[in-house]
C-alpha atoms as a PDB file:
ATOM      1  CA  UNK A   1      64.779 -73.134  47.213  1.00  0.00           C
ATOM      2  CA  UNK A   2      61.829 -71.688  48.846  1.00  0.00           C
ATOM      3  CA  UNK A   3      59.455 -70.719  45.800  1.00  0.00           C
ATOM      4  CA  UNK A   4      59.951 -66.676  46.813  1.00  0.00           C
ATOM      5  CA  UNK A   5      60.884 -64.162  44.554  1.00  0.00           C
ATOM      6  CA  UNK A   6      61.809 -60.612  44.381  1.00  0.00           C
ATOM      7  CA  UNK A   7      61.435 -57.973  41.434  1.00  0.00           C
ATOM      8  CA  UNK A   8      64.274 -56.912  39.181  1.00  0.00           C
ATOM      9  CA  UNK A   9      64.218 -54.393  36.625  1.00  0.00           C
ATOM     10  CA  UNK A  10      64.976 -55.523  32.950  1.00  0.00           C
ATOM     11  CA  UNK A  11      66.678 -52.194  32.783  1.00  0.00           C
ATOM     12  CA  UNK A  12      68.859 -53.157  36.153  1.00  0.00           C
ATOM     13  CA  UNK A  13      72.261 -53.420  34.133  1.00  0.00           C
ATOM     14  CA  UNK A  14      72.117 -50.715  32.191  1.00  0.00           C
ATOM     15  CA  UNK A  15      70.566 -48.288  34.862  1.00  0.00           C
ATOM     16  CA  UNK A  16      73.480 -45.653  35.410  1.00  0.00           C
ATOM     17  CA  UNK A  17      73.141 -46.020  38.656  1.00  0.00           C
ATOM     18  CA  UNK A  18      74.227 -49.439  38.986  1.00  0.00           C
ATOM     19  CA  UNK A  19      77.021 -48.978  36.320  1.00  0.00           C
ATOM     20  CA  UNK A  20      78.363 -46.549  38.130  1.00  0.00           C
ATOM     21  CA  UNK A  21      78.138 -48.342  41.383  1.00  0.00           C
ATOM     22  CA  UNK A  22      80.517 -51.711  39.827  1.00  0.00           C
ATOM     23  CA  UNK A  23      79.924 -55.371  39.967  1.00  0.00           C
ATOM     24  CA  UNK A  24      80.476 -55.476  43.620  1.00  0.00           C
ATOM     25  CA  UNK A  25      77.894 -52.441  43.870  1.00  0.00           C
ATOM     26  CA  UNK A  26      75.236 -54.247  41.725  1.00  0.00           C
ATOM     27  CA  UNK A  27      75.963 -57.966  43.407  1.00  0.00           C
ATOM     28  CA  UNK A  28      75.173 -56.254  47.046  1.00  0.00           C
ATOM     29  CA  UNK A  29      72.492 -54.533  45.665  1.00  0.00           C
ATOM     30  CA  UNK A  30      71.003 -58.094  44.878  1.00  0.00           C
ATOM     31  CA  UNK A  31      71.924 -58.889  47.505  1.00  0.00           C
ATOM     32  CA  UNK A  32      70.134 -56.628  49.991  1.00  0.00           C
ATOM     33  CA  UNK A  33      66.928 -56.923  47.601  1.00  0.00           C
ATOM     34  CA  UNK A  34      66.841 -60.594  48.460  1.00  0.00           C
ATOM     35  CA  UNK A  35      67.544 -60.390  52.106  1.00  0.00           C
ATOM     36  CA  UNK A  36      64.460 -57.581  52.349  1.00  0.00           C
ATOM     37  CA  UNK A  37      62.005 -59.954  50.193  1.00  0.00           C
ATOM     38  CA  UNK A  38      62.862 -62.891  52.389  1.00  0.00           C
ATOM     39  CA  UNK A  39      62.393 -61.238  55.860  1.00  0.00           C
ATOM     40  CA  UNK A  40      59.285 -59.422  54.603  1.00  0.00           C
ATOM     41  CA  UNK A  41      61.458 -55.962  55.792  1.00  0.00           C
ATOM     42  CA  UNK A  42      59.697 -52.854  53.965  1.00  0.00           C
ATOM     43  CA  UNK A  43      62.817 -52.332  52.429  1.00  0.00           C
ATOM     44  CA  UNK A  44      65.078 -52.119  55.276  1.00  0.00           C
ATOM     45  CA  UNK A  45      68.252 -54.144  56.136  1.00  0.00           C
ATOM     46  CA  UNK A  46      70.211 -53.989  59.207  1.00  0.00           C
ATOM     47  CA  UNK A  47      73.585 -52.551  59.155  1.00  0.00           C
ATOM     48  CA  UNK A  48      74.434 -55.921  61.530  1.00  0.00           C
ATOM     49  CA  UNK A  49      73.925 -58.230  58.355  1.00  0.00           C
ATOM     50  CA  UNK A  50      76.043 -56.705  56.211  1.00  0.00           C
ATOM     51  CA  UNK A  51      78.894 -59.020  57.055  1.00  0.00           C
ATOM     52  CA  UNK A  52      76.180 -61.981  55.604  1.00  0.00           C
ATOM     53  CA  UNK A  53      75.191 -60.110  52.742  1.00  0.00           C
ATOM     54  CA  UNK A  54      79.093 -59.387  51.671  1.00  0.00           C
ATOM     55  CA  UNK A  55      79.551 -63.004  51.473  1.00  0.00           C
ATOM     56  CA  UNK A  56      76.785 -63.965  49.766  1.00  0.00           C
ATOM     57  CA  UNK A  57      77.208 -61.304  46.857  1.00  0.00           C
ATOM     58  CA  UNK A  58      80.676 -61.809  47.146  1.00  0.00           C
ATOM     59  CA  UNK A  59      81.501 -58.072  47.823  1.00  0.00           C
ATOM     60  CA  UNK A  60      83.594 -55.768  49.942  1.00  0.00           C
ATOM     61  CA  UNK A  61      82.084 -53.491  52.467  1.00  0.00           C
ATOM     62  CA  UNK A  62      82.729 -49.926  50.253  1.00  0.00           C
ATOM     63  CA  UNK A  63      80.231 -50.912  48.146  1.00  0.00           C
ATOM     64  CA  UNK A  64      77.224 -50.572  50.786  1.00  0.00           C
ATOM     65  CA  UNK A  65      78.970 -46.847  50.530  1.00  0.00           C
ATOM     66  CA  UNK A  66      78.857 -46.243  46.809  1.00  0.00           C
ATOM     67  CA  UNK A  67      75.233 -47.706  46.910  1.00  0.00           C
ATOM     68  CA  UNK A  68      74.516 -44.321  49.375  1.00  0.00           C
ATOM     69  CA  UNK A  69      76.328 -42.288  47.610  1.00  0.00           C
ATOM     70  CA  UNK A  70      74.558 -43.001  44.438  1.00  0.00           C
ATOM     71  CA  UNK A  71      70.784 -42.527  46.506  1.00  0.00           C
ATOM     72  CA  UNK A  72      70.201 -47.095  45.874  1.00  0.00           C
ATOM     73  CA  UNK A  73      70.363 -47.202  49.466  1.00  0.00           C
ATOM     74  CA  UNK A  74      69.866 -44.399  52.287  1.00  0.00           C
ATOM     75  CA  UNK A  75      71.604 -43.934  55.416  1.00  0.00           C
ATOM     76  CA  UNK A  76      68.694 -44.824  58.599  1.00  0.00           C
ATOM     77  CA  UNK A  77      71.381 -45.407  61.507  1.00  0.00           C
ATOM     78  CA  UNK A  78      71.664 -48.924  62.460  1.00  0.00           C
ATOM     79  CA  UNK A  79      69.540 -49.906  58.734  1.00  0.00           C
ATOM     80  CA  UNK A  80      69.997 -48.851  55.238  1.00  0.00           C
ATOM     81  CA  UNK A  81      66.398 -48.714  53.178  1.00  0.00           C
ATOM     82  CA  UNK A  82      66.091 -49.516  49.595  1.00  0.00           C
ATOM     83  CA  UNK A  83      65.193 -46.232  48.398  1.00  0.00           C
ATOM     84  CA  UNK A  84      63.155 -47.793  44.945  1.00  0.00           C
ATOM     85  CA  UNK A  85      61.674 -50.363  47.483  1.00  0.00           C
ATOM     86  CA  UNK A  86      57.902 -49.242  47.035  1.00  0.00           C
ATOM     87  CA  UNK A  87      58.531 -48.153  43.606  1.00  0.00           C
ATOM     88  CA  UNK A  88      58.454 -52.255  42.462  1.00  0.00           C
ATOM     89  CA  UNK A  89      56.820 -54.146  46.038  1.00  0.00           C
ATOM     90  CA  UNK A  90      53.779 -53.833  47.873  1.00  0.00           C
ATOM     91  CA  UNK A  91      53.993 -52.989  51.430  1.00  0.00           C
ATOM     92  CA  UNK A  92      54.812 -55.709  54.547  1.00  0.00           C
ATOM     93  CA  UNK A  93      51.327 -56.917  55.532  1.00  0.00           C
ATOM     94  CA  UNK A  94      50.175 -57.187  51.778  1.00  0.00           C
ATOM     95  CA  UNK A  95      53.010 -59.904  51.129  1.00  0.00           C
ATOM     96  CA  UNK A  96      52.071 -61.232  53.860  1.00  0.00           C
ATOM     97  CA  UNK A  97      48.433 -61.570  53.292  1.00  0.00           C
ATOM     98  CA  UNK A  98      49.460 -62.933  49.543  1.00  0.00           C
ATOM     99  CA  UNK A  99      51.758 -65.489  51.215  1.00  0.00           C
ATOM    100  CA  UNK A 100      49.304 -67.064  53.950  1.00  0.00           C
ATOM    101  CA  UNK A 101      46.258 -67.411  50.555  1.00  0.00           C
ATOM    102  CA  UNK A 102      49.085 -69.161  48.655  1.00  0.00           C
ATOM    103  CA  UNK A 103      50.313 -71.326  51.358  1.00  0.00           C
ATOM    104  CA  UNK A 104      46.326 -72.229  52.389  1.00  0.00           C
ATOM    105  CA  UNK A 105      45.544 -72.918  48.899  1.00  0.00           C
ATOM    106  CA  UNK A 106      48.584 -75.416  48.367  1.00  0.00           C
ATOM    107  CA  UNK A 107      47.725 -76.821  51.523  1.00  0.00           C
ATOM    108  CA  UNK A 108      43.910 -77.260  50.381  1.00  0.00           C
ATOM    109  CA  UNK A 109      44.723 -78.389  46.744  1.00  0.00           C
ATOM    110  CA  UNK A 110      47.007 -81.178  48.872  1.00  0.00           C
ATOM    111  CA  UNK A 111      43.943 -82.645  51.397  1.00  0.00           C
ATOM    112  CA  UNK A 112      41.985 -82.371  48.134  1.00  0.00           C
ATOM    113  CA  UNK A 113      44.465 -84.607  46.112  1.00  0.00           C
ATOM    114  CA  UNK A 114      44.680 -87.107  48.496  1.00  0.00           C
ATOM    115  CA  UNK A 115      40.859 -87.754  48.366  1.00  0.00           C
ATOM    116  CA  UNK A 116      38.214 -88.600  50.885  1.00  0.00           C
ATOM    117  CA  UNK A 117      40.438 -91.646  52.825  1.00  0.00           C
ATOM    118  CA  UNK A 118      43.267 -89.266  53.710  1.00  0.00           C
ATOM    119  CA  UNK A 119      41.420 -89.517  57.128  1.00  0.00           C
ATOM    120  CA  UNK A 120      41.516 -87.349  60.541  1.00  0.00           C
ATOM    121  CA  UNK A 121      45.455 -86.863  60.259  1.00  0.00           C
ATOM    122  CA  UNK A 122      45.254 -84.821  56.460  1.00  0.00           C
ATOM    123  CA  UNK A 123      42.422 -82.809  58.357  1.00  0.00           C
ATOM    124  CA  UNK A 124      44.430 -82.255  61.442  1.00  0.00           C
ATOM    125  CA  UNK A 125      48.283 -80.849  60.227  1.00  0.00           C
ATOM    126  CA  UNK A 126      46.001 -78.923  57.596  1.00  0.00           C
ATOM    127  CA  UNK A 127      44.591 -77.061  60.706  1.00  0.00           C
ATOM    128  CA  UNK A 128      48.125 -77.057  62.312  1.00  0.00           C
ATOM    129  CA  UNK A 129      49.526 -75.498  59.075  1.00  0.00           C
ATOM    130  CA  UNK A 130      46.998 -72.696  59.082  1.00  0.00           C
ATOM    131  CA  UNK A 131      47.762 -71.788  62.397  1.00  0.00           C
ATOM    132  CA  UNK A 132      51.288 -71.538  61.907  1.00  0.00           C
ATOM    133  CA  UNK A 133      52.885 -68.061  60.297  1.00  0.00           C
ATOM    134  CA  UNK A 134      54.656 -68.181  57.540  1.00  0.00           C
ATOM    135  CA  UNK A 135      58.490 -68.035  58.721  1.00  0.00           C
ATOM    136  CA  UNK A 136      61.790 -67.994  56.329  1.00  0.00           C
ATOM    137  CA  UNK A 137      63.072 -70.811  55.964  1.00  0.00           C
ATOM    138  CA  UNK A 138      65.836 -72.270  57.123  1.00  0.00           C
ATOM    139  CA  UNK A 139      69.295 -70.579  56.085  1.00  0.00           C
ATOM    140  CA  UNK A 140      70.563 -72.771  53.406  1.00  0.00           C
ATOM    141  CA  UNK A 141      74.276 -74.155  53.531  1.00  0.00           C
ATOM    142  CA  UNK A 142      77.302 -71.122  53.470  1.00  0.00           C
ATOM    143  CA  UNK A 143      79.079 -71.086  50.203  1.00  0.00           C
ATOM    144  CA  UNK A 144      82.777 -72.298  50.540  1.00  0.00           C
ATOM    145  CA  UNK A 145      83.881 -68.374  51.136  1.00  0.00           C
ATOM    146  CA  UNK A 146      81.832 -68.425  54.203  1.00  0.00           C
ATOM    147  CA  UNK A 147      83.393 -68.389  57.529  1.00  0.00           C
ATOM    148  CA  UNK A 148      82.198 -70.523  60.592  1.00  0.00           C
ATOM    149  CA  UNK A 149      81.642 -66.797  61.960  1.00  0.00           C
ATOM    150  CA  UNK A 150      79.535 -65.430  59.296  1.00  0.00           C
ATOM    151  CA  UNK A 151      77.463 -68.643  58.926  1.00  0.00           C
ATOM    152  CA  UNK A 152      76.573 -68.361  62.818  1.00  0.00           C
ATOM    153  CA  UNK A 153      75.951 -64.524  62.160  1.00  0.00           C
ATOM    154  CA  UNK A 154      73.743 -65.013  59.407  1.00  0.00           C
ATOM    155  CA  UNK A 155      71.881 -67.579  61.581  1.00  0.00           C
ATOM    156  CA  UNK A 156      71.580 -65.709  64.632  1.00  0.00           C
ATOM    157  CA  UNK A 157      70.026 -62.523  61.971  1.00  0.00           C
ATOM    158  CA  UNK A 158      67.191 -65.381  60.587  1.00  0.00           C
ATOM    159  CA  UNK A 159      66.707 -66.060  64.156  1.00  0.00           C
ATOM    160  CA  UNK A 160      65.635 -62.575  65.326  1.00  0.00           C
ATOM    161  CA  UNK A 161      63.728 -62.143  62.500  1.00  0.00           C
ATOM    162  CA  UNK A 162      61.643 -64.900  62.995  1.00  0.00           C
ATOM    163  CA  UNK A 163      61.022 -63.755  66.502  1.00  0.00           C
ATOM    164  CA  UNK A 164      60.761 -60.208  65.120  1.00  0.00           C
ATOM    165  CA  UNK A 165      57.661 -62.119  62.826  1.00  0.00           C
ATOM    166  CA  UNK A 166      56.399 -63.930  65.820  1.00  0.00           C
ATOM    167  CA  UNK A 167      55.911 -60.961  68.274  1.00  0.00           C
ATOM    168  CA  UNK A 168      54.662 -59.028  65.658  1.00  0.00           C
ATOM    169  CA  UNK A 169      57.422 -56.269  65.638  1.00  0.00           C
ATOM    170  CA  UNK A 170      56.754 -55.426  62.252  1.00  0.00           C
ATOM    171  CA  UNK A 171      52.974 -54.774  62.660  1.00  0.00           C
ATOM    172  CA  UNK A 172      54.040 -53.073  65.788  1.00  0.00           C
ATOM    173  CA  UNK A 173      56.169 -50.881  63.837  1.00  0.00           C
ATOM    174  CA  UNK A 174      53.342 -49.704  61.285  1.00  0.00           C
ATOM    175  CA  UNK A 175      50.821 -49.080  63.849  1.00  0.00           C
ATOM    176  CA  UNK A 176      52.837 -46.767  65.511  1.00  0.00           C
ATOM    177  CA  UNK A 177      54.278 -45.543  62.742  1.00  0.00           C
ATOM    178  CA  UNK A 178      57.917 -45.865  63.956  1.00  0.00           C
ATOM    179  CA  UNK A 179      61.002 -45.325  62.284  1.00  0.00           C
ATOM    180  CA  UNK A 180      63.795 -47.819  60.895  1.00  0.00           C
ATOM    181  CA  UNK A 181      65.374 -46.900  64.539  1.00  0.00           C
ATOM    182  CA  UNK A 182      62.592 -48.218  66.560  1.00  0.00           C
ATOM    183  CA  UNK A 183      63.123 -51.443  64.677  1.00  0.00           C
ATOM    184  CA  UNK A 184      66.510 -51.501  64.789  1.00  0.00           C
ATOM    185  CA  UNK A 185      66.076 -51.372  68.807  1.00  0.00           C
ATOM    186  CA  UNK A 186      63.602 -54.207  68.896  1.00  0.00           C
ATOM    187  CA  UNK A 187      66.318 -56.410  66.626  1.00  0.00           C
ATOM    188  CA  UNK A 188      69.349 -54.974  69.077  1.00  0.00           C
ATOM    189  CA  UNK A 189      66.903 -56.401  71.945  1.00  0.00           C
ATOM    190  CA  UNK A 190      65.998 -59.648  70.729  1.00  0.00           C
ATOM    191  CA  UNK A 191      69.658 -60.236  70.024  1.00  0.00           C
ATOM    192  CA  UNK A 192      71.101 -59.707  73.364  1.00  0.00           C
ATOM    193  CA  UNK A 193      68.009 -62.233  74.847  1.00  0.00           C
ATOM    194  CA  UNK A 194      69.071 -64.831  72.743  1.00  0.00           C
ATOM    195  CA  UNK A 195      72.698 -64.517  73.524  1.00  0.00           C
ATOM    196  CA  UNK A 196      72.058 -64.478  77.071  1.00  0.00           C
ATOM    197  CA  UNK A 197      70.002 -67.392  77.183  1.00  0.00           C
ATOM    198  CA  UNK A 198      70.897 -70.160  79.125  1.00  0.00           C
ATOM    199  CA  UNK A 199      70.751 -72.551  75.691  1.00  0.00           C
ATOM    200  CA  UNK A 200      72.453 -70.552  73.581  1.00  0.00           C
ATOM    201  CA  UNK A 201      75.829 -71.898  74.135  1.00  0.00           C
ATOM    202  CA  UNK A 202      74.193 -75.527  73.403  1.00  0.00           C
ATOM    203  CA  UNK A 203      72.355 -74.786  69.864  1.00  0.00           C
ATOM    204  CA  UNK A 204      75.312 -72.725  68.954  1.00  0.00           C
ATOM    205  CA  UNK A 205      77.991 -76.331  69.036  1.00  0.00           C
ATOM    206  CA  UNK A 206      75.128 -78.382  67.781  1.00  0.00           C
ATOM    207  CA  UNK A 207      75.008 -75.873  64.435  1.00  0.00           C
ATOM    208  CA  UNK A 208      70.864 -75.716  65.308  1.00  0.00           C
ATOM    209  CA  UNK A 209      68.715 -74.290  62.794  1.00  0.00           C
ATOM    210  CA  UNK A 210      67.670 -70.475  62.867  1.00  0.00           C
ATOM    211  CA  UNK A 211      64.119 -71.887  63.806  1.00  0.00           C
ATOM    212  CA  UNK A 212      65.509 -74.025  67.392  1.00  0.00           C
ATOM    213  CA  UNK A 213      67.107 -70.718  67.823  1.00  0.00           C
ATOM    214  CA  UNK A 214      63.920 -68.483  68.053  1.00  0.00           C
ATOM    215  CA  UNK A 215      62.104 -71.376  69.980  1.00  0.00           C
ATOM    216  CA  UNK A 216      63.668 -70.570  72.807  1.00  0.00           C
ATOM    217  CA  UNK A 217      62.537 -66.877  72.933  1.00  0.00           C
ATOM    218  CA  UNK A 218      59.310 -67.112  71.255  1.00  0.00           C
ATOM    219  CA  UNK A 219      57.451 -71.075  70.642  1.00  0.00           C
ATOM    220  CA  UNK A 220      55.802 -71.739  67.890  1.00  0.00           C
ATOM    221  CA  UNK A 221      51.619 -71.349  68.789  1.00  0.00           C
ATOM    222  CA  UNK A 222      50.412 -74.670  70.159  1.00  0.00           C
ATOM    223  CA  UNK A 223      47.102 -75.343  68.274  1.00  0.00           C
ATOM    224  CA  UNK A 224      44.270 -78.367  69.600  1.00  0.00           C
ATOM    225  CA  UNK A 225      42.313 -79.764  67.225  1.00  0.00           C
ATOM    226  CA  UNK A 226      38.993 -79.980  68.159  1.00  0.00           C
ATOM    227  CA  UNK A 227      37.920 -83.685  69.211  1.00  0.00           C
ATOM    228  CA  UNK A 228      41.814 -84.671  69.744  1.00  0.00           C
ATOM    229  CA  UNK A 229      43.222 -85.105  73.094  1.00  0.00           C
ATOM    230  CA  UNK A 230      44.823 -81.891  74.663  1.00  0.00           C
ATOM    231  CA  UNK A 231      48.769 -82.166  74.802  1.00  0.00           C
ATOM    232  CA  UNK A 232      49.056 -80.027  77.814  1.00  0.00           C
ATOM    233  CA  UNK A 233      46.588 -81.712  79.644  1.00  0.00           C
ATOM    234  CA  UNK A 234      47.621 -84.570  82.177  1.00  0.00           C
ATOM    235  CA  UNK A 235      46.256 -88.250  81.161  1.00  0.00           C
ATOM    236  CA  UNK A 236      42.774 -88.910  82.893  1.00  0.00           C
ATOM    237  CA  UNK A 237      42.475 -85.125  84.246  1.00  0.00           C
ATOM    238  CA  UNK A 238      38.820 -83.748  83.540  1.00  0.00           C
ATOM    239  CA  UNK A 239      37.762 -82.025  80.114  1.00  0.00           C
END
């Protein structure tokens, strides 16, 4: 499990809304909550991952309907957004500012746990960790249910989204104050790059992670530690 959490009402079950939309109403509902927590979304979730969400509820696909008709979720085109969303989370870049203190202050509380004689190498993947951006992790193994199909669906989604996270699409999308459309686009984009590269085919029969997946569009930053030798840099070259 990754540690994250998202927000439920104690009033959730007995809210008419979600009486009225059924178990399989209230179980996507979930659902989509997680999915938009996890990926850091602003509420939104992509009409292309309903087929992952159905499975991991379990639900059938007329529930993403009730949930509209009952105002849980509106209509956006190729996303549905949580319409309560900002009613019990703070926006995008605050989680994301909450996440990176958390994640430095583990990381510190570990270098200062292992004392004084933890040496150069505690020092240096401390400095690699705090360069790196938080990311989801990994998507975790399909329930029985689960298809071959929707597992590689659900980890081509994590895949864009970390590239989405990488390139910055989602601070992108707030400075220009674009619509769940323009984001949409940018996902519809990424997709067809990653489907079209020449790997694909490869990471797809070795069952790769989400994260091998978005390497090949978009690398992890590289960061040199100060006094350590420079990867990129060819053995006896000048400084």
């Amino acid at each position: 499990m990754s540690g994250e959490w998202t927000p439920v009402s104690v009033d959730f079950l007995t809210d008419p809304a979600m009486v009225a939309a059924g178990p399989d109403g209230k179980l996507l509902y979930l659902a989509g909550l997680c999915y938009a927590q996890k990926h850091t979304t602003d509420g939104l979730i992509p009409k292309a991952v309903l087929p992952v969400l159905l499975a991991q509820a379990p639900a059938k696909a007329k529930a993403a309907d009730r949930l509209v008709d009952l105002d849980k979720w509106a209509d956006e085109g190729d996303c549905w957004r949580i319409t309560q969303w900002h009613r019990w989370n703070d926006p995008a870049d605050v989680i994301t500012a909450r996440r990176e203190r958390e994640r430095q202050r583990k990381a510190e509380w570990r270098l200062r746990k292992a004392g004084p004689d933890a040496g150069r190498d505690a020092s240096r993947d401390a400095g690699r960790d705090a360069s790196r951006p938080r990311l989801p992790a990994a998507a975790p193994s399909p329930a029985p249910s689960t298809t071959p199909k929707q597992q590689q669906a659900e980890i081509s989604t994590e895949a864009v989204e970390i590239v989405m996270q990488r390139r910055g699409r989602y601070e992108m999308a707030r400075e220009k104050q674009a619509g769940a459309g323009w984001l949409a686009a940018a996902r519809r984009g990424i997709a067809e790059e990653l489907r079209e590269h020449p790997d694909y085919g490869r990471l797809v029969h070795d069952n790769a992670t989400p994260d091998a997946f978005a390497d090949l569009l978009e690398p992890p930053p590289l960061r040199v530690v100060p006094n350590e030798p420079d990867p990129t840099r060819p053995l006896g070259s000048a400084s």
